[in-house]
C-alpha atoms as a PDB file:
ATOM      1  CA  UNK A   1      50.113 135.219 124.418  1.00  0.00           C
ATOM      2  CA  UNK A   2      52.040 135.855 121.218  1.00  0.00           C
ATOM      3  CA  UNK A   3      55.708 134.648 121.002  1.00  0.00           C
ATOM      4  CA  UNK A   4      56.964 138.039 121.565  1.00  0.00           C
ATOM      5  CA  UNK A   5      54.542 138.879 124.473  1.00  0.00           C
ATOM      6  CA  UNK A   6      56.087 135.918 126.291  1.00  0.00           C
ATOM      7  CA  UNK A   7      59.874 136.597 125.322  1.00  0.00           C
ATOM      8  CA  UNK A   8      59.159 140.579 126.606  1.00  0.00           C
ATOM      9  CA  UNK A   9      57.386 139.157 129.897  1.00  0.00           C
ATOM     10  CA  UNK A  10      60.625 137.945 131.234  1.00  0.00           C
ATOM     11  CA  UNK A  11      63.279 139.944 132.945  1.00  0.00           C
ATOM     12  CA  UNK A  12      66.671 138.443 132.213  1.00  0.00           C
ATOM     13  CA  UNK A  13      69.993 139.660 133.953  1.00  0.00           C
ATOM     14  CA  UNK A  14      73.135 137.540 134.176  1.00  0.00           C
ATOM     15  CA  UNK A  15      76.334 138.780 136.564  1.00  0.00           C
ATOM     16  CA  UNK A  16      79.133 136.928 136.964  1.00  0.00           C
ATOM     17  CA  UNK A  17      82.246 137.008 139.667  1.00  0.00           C
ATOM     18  CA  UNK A  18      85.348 134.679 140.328  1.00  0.00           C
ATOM     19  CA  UNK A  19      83.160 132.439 141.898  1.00  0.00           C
ATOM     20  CA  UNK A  20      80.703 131.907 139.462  1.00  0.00           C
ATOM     21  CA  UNK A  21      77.694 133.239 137.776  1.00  0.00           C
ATOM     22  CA  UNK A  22      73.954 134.897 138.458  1.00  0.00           C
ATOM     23  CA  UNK A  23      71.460 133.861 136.133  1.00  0.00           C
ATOM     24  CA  UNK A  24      68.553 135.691 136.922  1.00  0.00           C
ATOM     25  CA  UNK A  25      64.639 136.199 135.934  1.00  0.00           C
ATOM     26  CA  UNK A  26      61.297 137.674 136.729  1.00  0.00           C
ATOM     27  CA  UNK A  27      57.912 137.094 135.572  1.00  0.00           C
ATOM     28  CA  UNK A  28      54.916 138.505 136.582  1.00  0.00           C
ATOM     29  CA  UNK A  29      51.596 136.325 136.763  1.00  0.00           C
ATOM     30  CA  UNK A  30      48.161 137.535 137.401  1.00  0.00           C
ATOM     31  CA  UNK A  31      47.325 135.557 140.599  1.00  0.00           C
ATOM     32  CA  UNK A  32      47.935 136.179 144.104  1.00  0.00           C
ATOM     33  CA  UNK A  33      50.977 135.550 146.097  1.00  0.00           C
ATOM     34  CA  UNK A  34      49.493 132.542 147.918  1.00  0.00           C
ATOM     35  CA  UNK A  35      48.265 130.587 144.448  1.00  0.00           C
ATOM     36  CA  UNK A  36      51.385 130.933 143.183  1.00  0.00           C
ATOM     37  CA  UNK A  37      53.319 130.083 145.968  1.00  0.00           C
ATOM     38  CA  UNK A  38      51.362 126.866 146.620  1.00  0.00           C
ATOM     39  CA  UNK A  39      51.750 125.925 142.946  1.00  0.00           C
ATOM     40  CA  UNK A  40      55.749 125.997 143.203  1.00  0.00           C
ATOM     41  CA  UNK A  41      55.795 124.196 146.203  1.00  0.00           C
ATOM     42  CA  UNK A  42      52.861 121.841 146.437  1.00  0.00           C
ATOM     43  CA  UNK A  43      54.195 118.301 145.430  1.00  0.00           C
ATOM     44  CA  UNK A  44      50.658 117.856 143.313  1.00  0.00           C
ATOM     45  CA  UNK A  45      51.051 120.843 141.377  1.00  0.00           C
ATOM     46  CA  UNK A  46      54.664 120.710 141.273  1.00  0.00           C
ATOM     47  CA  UNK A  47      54.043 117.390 139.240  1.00  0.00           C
ATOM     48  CA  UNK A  48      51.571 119.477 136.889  1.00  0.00           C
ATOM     49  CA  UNK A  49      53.623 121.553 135.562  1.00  0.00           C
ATOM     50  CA  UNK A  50      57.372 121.018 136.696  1.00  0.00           C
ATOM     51  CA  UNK A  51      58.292 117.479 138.189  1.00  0.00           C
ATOM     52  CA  UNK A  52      57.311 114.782 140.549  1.00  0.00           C
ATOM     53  CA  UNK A  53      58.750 115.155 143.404  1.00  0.00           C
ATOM     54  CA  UNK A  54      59.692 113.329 146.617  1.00  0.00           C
ATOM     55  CA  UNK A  55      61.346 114.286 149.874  1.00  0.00           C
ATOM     56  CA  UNK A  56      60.349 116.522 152.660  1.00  0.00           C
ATOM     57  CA  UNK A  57      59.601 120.347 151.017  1.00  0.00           C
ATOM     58  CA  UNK A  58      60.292 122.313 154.401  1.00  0.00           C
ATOM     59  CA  UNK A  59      63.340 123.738 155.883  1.00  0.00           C
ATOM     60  CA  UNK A  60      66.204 121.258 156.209  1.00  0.00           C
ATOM     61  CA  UNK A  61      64.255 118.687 153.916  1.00  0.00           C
ATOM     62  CA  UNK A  62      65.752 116.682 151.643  1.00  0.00           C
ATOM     63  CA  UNK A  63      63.740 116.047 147.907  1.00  0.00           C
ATOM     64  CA  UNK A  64      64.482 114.180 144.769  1.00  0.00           C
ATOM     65  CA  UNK A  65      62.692 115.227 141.063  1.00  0.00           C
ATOM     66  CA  UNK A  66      61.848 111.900 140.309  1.00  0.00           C
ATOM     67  CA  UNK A  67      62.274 112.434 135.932  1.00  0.00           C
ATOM     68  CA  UNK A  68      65.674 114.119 135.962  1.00  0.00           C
ATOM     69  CA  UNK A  69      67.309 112.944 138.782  1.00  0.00           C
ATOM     70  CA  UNK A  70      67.864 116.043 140.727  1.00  0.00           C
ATOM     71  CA  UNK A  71      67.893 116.316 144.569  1.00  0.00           C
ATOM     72  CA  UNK A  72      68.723 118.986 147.176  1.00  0.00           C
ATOM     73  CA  UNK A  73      67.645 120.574 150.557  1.00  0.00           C
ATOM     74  CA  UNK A  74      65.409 122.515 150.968  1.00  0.00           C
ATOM     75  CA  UNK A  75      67.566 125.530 152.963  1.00  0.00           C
ATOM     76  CA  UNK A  76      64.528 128.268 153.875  1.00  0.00           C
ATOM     77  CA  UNK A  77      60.847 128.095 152.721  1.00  0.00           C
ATOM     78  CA  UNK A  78      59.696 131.115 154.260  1.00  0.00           C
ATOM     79  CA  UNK A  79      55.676 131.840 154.184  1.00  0.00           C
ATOM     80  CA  UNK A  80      54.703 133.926 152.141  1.00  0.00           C
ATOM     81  CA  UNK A  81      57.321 134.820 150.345  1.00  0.00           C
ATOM     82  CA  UNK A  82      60.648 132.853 149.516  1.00  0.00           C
ATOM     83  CA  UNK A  83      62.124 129.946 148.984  1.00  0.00           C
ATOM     84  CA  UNK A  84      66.279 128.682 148.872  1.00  0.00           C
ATOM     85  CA  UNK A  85      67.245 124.943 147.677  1.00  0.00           C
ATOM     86  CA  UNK A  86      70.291 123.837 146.916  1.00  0.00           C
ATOM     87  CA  UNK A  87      70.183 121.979 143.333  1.00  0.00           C
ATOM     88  CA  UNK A  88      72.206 119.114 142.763  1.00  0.00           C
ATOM     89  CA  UNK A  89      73.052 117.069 139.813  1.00  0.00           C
ATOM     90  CA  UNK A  90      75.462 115.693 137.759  1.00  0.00           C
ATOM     91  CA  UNK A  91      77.904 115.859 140.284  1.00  0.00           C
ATOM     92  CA  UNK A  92      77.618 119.907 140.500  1.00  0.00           C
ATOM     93  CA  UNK A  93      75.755 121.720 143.781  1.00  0.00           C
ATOM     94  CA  UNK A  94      74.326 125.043 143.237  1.00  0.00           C
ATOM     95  CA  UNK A  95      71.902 127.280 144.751  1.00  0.00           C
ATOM     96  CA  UNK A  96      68.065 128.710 143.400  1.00  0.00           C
ATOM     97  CA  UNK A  97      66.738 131.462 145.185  1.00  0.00           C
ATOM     98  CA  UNK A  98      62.740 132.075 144.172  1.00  0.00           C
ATOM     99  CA  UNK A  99      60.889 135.202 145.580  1.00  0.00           C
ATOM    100  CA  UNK A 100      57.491 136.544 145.421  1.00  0.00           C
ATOM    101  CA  UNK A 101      56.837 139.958 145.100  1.00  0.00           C
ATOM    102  CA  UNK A 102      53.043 141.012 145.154  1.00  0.00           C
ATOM    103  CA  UNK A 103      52.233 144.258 142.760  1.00  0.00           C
ATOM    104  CA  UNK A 104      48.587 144.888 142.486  1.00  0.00           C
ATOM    105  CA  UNK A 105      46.467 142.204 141.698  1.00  0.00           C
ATOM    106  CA  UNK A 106      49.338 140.076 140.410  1.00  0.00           C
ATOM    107  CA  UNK A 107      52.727 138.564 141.686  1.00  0.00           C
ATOM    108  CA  UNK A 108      56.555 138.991 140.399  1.00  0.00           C
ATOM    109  CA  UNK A 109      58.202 135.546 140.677  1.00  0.00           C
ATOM    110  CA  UNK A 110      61.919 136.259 140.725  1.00  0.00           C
ATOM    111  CA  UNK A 111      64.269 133.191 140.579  1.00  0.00           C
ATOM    112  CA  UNK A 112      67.834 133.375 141.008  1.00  0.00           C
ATOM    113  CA  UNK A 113      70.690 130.248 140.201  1.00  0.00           C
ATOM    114  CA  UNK A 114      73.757 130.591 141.766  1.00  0.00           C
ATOM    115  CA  UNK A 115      75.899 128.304 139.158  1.00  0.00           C
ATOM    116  CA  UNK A 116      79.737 127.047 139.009  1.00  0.00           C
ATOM    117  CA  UNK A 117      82.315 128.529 136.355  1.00  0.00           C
ATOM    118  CA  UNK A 118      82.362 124.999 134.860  1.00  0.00           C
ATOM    119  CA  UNK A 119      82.961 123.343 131.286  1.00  0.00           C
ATOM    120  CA  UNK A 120      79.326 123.688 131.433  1.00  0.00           C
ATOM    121  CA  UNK A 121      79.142 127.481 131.664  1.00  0.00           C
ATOM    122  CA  UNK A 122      82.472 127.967 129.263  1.00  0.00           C
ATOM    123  CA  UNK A 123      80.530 125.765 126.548  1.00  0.00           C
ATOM    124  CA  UNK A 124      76.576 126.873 126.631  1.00  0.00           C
ATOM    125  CA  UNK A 125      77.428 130.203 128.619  1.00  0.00           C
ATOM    126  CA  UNK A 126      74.198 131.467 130.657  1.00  0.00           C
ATOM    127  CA  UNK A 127      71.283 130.579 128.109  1.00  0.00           C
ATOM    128  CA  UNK A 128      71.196 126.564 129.143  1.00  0.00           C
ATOM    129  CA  UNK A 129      70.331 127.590 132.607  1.00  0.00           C
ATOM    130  CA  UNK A 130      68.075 130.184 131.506  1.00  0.00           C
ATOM    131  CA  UNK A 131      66.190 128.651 128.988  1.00  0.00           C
ATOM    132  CA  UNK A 132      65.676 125.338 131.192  1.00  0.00           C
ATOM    133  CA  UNK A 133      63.800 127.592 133.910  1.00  0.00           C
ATOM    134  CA  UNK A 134      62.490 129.863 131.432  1.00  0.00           C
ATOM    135  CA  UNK A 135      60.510 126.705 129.956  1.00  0.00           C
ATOM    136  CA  UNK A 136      59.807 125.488 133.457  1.00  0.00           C
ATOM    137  CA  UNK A 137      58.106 129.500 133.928  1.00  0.00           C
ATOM    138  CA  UNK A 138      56.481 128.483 130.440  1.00  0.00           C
ATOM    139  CA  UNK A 139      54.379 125.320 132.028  1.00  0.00           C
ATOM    140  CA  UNK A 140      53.899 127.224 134.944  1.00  0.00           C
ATOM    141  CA  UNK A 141      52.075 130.112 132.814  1.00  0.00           C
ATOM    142  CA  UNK A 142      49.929 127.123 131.375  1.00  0.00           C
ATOM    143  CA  UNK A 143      49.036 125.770 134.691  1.00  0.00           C
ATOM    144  CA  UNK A 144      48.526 129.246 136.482  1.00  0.00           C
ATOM    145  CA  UNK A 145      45.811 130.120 133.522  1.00  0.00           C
ATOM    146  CA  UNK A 146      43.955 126.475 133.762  1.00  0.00           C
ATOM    147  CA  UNK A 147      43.927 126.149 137.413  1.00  0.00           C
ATOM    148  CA  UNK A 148      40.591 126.355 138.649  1.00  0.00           C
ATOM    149  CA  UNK A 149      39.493 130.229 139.259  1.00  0.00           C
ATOM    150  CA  UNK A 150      41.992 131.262 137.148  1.00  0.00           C
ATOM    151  CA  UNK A 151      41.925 134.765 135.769  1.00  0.00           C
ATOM    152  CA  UNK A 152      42.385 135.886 132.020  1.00  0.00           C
ATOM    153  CA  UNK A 153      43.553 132.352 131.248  1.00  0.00           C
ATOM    154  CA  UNK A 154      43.863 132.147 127.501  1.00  0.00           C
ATOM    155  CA  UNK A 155      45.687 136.023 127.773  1.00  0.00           C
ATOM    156  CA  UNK A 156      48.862 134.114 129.871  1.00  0.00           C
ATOM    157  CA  UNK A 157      49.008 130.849 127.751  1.00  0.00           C
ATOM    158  CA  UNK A 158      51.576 130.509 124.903  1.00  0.00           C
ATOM    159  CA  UNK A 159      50.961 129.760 121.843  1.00  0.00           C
ATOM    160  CA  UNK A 160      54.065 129.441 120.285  1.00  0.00           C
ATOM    161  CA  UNK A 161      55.783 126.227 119.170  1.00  0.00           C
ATOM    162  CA  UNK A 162      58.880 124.704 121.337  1.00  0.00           C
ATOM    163  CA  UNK A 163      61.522 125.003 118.526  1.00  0.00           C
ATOM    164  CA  UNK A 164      60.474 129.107 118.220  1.00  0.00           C
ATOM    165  CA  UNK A 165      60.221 130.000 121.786  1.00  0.00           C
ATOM    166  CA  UNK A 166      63.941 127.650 122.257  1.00  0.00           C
ATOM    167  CA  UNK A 167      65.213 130.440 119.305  1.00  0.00           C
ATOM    168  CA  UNK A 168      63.726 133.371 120.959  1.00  0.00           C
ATOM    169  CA  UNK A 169      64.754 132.457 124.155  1.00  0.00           C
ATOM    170  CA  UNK A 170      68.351 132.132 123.163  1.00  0.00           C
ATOM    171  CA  UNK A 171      68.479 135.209 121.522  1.00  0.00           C
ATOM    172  CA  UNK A 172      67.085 136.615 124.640  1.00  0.00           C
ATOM    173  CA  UNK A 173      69.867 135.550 127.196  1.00  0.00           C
ATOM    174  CA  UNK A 174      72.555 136.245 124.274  1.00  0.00           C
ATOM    175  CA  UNK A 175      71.654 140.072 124.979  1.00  0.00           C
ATOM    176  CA  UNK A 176      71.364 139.708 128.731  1.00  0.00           C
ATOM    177  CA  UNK A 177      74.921 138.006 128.623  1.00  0.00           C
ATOM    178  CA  UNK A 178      76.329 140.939 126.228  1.00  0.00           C
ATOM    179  CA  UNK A 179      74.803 143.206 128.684  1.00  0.00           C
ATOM    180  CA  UNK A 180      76.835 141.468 131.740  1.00  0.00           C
ATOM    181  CA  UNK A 181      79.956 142.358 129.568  1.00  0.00           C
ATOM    182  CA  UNK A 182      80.308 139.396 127.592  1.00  0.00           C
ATOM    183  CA  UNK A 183      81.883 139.949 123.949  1.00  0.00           C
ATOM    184  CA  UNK A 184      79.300 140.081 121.155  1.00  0.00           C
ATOM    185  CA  UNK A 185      81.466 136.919 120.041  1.00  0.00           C
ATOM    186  CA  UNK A 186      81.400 134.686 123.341  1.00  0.00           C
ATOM    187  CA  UNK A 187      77.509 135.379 124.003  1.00  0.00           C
ATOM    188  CA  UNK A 188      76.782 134.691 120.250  1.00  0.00           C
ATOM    189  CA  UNK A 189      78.689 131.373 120.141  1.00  0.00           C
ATOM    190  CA  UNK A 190      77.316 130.113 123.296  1.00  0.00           C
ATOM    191  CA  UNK A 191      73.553 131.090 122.725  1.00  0.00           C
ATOM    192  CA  UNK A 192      73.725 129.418 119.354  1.00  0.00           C
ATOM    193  CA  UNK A 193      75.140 125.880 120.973  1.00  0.00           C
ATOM    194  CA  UNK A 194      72.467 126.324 124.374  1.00  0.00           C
ATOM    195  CA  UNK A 195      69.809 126.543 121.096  1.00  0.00           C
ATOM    196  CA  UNK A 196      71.071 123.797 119.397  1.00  0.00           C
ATOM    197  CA  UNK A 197      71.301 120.956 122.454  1.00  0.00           C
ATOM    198  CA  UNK A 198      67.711 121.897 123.393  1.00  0.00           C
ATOM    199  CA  UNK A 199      66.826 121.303 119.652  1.00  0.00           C
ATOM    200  CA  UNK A 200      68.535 118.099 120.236  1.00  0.00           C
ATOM    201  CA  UNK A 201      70.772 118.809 117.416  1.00  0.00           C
END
């Protein structure tokens, strides 16, 4: 999958109220409802592609990521479909919604964060949320296409380099923020520093 083939496979919409902000995406992956399911909520295939993970994945469960820290509860994990967790870190609660859509042979995975108006948000804007589960939908691609019985594997694997897809990416949620009704000016300024602190610049 070309850089652009990846950046065009996502669906990016950002909405924002008094409360906070909707960072939203879609993807669709050639597998079935059930493989992908199992691979964002199996703690072995979770540590594949995502993060380790400890804690009890069902309703009411606590969990931890055991690299960055971050722990929540697990709110609904309904079969086959959907899944709500509150995510919390850094001092800062907020809520992911992930559902599964089946169309045709494939699946739409559709993840929604429910995030604070913040220093956070008024600094990097919606692209440092995006772009952190948009490279999380990245590995997932990867392990989706090497998983054993895998279909059309080498078609869903990037093959672009970290520093272009971070660029493209940005530029991608910079749009989807102007779209929301961000000025041209805001968006621009806040994509460009999202880029740069995943650059590690």
């Amino acid at each position: 999958m070309t850089l652009a083939e990846e950046i065009n496979s996502v669906i990016r919409t950002v909405a924002s109220s008094g409360a906070g902000h909707s960072v939203r995406l879609s993807k669709t992956f050639r597998t079935r409802p059930a493989d992908l399911r199992e691979a964002i909520t199996s703690p072995e295939r979770l540590a594949r592609w995502f993060e380790p993970v400890e804690g009890e994945l069902a309703p009411g469960g606590r969990y931890t990521l055991t690299d960055s820290g971050t722990t929540g509860t697990v709110e609904s994990c309904e079969r086959p479909d959907s899944l709500r967790i509150t995510w919390e870190y850094g001092g800062e609660s907020s809520l992911v919604r992930v559902t599964l859509t089946p169309e045709g042979d494939a699946t739409v995975l559709t993840l929604v964060h429910e995030v604070p108006d913040n220093d956070h948000w008024a600094a990097y804007g919606p692209g440092a949320t995006g772009i952190g589960w948009e490279s999380s939908v990245r590995a997932l691609s990867t392990e989706l296409s090497t998983a054993p019985g895998a279909v059309g594997a080498e078609a869903d694997r990037p093959d672009a380099d970290e520093a272009a897809f971070i660029d493209a990416a940005a530029d991608a949620w910079e749009e989807a923020h102007r779209a929301s009704g961000a000025s041209a000016e805001q968006a621009h300024r806040q994509a460009r520093a999202t880029a740069a602190a995943y650059r590690g610049e």
